[in-house]
PDB file of N, CA and C in Angstrom:
ATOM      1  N   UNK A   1     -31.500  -4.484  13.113  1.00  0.00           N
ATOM      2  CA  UNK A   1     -32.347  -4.989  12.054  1.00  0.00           C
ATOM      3  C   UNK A   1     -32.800  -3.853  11.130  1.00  0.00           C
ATOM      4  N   UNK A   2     -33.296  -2.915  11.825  1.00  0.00           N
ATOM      5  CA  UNK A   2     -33.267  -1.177  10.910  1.00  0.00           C
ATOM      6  C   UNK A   2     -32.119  -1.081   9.891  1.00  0.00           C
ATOM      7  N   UNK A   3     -31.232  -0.862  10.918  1.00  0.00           N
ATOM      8  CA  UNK A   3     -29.979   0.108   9.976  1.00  0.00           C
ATOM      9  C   UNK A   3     -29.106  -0.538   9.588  1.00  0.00           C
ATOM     10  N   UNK A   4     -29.698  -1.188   8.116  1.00  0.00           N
ATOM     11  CA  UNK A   4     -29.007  -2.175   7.449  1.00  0.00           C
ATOM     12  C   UNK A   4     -27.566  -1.694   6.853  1.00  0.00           C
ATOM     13  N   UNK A   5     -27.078  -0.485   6.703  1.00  0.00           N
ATOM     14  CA  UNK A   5     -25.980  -0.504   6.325  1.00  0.00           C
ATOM     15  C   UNK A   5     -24.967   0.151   7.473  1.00  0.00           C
ATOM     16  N   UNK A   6     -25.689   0.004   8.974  1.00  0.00           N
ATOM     17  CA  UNK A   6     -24.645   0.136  10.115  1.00  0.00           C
ATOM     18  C   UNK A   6     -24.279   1.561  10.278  1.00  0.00           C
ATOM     19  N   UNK A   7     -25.166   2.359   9.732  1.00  0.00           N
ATOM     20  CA  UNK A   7     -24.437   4.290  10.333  1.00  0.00           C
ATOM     21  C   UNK A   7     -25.019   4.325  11.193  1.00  0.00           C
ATOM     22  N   UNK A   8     -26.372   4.185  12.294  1.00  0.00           N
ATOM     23  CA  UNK A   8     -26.093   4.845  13.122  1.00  0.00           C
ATOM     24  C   UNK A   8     -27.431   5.261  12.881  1.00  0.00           C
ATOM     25  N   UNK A   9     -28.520   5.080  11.859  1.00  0.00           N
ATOM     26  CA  UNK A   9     -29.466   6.176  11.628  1.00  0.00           C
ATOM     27  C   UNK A   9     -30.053   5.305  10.896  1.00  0.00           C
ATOM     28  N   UNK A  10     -31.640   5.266  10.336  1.00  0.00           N
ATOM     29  CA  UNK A  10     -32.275   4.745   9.439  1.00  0.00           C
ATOM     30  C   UNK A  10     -33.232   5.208   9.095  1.00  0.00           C
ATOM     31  N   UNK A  11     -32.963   5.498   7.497  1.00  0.00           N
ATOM     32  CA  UNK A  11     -33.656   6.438   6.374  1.00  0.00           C
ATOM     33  C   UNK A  11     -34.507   5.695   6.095  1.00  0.00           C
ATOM     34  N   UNK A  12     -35.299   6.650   4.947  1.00  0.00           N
ATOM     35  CA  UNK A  12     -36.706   6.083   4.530  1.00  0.00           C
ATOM     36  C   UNK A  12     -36.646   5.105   3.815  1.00  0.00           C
ATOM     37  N   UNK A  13     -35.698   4.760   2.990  1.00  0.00           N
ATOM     38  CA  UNK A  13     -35.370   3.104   2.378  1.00  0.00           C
ATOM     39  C   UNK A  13     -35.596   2.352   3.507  1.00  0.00           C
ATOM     40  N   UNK A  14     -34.691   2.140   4.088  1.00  0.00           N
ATOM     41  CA  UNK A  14     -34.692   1.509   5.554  1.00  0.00           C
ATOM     42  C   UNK A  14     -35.767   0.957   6.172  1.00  0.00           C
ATOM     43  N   UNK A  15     -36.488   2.180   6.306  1.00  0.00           N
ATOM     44  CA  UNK A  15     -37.917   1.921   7.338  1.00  0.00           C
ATOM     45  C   UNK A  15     -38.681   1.218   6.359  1.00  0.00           C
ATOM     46  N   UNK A  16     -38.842   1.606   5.263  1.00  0.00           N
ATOM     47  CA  UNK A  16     -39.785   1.171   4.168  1.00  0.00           C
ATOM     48  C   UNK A  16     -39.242  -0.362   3.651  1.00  0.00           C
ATOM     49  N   UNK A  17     -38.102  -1.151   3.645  1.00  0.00           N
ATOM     50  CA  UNK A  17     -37.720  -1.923   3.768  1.00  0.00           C
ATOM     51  C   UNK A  17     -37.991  -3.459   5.062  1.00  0.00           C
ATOM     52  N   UNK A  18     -37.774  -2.510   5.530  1.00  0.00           N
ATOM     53  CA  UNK A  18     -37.637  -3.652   7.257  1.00  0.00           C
ATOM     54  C   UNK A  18     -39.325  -3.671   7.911  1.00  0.00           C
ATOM     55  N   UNK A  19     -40.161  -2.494   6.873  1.00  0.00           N
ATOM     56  CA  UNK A  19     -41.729  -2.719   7.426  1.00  0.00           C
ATOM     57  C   UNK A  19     -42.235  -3.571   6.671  1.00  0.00           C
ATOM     58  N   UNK A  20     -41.816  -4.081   5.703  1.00  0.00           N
ATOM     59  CA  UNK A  20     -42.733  -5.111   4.597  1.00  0.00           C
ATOM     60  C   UNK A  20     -43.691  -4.445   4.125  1.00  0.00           C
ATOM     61  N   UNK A  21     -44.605  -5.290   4.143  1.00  0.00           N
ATOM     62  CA  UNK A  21     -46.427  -5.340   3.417  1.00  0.00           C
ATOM     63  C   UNK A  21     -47.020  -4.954   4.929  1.00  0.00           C
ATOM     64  N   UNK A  22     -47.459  -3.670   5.032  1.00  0.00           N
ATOM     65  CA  UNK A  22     -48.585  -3.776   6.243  1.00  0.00           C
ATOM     66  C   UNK A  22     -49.820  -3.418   5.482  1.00  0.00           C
ATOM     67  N   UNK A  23     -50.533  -3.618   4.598  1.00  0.00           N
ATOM     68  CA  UNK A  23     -51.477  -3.470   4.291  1.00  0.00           C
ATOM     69  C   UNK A  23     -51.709  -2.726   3.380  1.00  0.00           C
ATOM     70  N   UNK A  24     -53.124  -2.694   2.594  1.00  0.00           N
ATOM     71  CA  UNK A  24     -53.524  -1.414   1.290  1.00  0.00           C
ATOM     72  C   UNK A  24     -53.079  -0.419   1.270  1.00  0.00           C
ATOM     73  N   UNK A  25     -52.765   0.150   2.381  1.00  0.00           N
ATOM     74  CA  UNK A  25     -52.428   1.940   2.442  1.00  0.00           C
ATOM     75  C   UNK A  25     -51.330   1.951   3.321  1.00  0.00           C
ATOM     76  N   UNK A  26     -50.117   0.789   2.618  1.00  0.00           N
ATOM     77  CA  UNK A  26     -49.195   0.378   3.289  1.00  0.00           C
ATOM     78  C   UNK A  26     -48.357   1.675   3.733  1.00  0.00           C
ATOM     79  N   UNK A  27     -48.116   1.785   2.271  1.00  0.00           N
ATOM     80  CA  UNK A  27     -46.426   2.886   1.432  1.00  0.00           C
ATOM     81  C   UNK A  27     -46.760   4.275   1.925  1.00  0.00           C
ATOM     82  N   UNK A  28     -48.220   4.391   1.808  1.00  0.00           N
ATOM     83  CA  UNK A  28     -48.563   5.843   2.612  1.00  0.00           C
ATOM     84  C   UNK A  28     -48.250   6.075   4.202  1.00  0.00           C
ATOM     85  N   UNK A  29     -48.818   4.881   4.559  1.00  0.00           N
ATOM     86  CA  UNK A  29     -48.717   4.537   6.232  1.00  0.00           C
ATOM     87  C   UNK A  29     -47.487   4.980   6.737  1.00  0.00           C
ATOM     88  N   UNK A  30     -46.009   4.333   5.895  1.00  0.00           N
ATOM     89  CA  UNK A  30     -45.220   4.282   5.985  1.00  0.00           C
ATOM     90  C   UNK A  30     -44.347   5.331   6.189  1.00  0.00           C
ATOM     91  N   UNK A  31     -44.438   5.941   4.689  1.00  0.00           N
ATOM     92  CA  UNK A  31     -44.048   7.428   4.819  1.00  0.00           C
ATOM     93  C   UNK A  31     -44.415   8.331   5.783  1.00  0.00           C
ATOM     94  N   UNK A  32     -45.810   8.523   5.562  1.00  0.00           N
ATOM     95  CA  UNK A  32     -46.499   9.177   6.881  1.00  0.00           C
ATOM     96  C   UNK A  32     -45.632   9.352   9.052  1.00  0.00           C
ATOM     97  N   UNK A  33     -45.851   8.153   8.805  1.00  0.00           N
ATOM     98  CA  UNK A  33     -44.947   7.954   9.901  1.00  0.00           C
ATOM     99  C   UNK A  33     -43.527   8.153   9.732  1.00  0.00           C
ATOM    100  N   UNK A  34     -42.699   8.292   9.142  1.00  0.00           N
ATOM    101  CA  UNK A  34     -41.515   8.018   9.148  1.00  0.00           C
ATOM    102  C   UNK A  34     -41.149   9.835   9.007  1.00  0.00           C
ATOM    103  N   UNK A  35     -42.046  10.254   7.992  1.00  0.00           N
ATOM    104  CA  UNK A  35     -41.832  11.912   7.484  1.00  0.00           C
ATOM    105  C   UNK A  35     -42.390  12.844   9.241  1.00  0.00           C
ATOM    106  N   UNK A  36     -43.512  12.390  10.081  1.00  0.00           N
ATOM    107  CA  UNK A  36     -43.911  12.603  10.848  1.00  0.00           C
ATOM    108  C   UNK A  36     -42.932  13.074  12.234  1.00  0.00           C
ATOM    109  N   UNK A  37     -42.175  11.539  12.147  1.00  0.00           N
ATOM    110  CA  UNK A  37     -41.222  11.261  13.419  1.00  0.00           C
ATOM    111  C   UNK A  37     -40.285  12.023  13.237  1.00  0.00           C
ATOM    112  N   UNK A  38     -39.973  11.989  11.657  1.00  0.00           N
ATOM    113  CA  UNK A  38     -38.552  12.899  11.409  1.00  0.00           C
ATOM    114  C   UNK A  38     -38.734  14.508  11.236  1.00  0.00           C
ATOM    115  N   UNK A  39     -39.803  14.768  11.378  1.00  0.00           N
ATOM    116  CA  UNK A  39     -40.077  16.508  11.242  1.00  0.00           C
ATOM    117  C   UNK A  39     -40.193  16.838  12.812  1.00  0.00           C
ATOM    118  N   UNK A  40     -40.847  15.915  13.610  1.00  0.00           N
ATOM    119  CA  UNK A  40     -40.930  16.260  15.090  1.00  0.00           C
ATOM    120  C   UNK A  40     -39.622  16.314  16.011  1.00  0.00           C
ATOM    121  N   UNK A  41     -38.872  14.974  15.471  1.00  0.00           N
ATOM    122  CA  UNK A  41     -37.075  15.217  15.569  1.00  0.00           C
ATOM    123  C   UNK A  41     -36.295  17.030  15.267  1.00  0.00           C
ATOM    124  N   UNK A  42     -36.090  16.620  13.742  1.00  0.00           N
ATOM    125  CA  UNK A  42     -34.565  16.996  13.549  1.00  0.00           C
ATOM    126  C   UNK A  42     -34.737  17.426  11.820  1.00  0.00           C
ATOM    127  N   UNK A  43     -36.012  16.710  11.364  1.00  0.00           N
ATOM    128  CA  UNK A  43     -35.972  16.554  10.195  1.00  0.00           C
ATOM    129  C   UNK A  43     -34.897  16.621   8.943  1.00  0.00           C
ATOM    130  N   UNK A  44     -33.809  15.955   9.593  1.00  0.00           N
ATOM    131  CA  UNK A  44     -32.432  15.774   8.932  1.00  0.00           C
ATOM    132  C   UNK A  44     -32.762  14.149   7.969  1.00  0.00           C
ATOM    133  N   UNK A  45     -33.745  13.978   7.815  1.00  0.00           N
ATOM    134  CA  UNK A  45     -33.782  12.478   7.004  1.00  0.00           C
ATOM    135  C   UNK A  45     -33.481  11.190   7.617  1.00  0.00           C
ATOM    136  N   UNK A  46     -33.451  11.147   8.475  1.00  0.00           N
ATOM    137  CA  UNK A  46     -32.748   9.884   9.126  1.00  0.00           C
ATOM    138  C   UNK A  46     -33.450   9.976  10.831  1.00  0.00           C
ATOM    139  N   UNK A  47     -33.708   8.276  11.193  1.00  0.00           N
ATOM    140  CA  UNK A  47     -34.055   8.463  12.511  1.00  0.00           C
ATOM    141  C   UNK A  47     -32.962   7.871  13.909  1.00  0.00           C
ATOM    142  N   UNK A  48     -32.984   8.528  14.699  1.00  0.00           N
ATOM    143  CA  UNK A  48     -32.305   8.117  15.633  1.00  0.00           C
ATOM    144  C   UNK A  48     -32.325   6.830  15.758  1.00  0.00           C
ATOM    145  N   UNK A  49     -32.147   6.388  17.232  1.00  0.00           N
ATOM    146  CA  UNK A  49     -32.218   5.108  17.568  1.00  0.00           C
ATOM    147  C   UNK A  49     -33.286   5.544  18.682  1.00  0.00           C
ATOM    148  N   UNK A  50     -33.770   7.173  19.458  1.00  0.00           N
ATOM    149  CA  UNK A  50     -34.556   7.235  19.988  1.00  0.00           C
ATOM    150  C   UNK A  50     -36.241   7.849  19.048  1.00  0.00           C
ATOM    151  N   UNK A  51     -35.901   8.156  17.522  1.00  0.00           N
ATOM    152  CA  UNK A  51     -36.489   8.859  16.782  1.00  0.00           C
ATOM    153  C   UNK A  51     -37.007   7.367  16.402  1.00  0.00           C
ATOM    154  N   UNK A  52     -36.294   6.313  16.185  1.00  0.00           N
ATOM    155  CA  UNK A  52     -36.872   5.258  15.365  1.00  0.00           C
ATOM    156  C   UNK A  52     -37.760   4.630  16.700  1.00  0.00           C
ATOM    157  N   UNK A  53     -37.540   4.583  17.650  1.00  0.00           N
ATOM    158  CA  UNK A  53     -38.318   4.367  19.255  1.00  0.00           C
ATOM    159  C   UNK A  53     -39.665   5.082  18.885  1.00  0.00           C
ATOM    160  N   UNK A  54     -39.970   5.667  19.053  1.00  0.00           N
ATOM    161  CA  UNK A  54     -41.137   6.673  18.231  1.00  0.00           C
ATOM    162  C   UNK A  54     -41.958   6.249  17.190  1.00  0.00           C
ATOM    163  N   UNK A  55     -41.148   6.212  16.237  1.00  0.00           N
ATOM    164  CA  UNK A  55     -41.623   5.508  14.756  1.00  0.00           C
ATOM    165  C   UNK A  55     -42.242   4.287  14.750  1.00  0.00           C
ATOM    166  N   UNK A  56     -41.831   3.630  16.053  1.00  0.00           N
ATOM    167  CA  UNK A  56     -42.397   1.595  16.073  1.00  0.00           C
ATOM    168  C   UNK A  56     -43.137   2.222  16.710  1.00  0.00           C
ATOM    169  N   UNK A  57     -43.407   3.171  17.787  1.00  0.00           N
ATOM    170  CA  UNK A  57     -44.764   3.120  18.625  1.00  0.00           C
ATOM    171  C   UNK A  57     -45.524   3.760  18.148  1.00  0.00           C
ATOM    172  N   UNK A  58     -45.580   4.749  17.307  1.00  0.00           N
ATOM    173  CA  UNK A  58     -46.538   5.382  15.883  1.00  0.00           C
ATOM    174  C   UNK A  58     -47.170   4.032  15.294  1.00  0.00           C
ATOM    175  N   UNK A  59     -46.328   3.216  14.385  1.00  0.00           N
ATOM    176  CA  UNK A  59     -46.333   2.482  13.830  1.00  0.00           C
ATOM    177  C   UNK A  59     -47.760   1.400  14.082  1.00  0.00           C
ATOM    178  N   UNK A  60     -47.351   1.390  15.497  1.00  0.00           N
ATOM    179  CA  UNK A  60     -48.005   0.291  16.626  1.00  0.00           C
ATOM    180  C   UNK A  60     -49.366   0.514  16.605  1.00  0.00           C
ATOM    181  N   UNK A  61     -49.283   1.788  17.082  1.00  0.00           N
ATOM    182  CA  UNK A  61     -50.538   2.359  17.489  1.00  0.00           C
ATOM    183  C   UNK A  61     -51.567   2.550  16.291  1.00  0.00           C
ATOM    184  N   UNK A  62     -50.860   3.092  15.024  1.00  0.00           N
ATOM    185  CA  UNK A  62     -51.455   3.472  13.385  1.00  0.00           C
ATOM    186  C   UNK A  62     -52.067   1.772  13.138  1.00  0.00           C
ATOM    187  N   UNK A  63     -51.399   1.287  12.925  1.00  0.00           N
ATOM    188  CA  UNK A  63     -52.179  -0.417  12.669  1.00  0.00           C
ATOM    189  C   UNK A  63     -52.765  -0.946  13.677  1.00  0.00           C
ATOM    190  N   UNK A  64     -53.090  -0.909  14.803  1.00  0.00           N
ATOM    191  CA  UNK A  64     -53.809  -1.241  16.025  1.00  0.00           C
ATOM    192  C   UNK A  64     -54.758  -0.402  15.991  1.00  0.00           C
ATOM    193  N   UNK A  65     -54.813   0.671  15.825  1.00  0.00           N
ATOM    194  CA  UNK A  65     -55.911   2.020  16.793  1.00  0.00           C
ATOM    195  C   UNK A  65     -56.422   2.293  15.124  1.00  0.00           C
ATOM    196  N   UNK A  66     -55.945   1.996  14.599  1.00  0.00           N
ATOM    197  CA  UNK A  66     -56.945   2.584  12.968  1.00  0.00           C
ATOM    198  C   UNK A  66     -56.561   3.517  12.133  1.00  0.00           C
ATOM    199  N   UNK A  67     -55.792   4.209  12.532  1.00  0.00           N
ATOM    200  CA  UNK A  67     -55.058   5.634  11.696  1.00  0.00           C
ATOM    201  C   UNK A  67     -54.436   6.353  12.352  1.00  0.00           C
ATOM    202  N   UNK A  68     -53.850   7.442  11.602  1.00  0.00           N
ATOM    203  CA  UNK A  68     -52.577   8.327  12.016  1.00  0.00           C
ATOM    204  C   UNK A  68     -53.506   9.284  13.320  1.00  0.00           C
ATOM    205  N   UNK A  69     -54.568   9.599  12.887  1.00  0.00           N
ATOM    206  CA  UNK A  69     -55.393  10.423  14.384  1.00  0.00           C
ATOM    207  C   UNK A  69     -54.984   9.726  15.638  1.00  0.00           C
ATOM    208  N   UNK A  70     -54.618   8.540  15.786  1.00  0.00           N
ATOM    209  CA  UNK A  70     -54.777   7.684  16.620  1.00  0.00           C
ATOM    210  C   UNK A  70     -53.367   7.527  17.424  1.00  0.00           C
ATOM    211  N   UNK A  71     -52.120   8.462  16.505  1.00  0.00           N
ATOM    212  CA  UNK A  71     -50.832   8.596  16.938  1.00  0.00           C
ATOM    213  C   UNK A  71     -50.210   9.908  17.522  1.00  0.00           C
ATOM    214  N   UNK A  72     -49.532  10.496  16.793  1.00  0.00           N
ATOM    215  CA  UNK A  72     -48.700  11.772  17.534  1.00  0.00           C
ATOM    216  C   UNK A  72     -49.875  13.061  17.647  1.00  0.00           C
ATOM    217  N   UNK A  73     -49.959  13.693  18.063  1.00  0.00           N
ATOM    218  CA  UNK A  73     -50.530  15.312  18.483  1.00  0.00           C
ATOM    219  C   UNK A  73     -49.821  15.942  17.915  1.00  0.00           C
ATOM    220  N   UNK A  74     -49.854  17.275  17.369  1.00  0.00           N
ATOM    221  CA  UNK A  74     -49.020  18.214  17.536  1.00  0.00           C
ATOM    222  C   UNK A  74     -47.877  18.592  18.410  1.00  0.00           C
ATOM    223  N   UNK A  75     -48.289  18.365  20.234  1.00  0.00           N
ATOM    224  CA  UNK A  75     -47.850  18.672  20.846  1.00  0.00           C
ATOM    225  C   UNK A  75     -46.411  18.275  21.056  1.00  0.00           C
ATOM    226  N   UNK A  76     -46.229  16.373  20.459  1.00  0.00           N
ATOM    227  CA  UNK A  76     -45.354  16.192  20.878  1.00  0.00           C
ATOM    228  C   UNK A  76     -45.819  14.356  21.019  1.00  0.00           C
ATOM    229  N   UNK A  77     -44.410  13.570  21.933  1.00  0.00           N
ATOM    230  CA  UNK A  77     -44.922  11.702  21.328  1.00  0.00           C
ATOM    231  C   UNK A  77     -45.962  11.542  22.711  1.00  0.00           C
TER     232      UNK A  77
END
């Protein structure tokens, strides 16, 4: 459902696509997470299929728990 054009990987179109409308501080949310997961990866632009695993539970946690404080550490997922 991500990786609408079938490589293997799904870029920030992608994510920003297949997340819809999550709210006022959607597009930021979005990026945020997506630029986040992919700098803690590989930061090659694109997320795995275990990098995008990450990204939904960021995701999860950012709209449930209230904000990005509420997701990754520094340390690691």
């Amino acid at each position: 459902a991500f990786d609408r054009n079938n490589n293997g990987t799904v870029d920030a179109a992608e994510w920003q696509a297949v997340l819809g409308d999550i709210g006022p501080e959607g597009e930021g949310t979005k990026r945020y997470i997506f630029n986040r997961v992919d700098k803690l990866a590989d930061s090659d632009g694109k997320l795995s299929a275990e990098d995008l695993a990450t990204a939904v539970q960021l995701a999860r946690d950012i709209l449930l728990g209230g904000g990005p404080s509420s997701g990754l550490t520094s340390g690691g997922f």
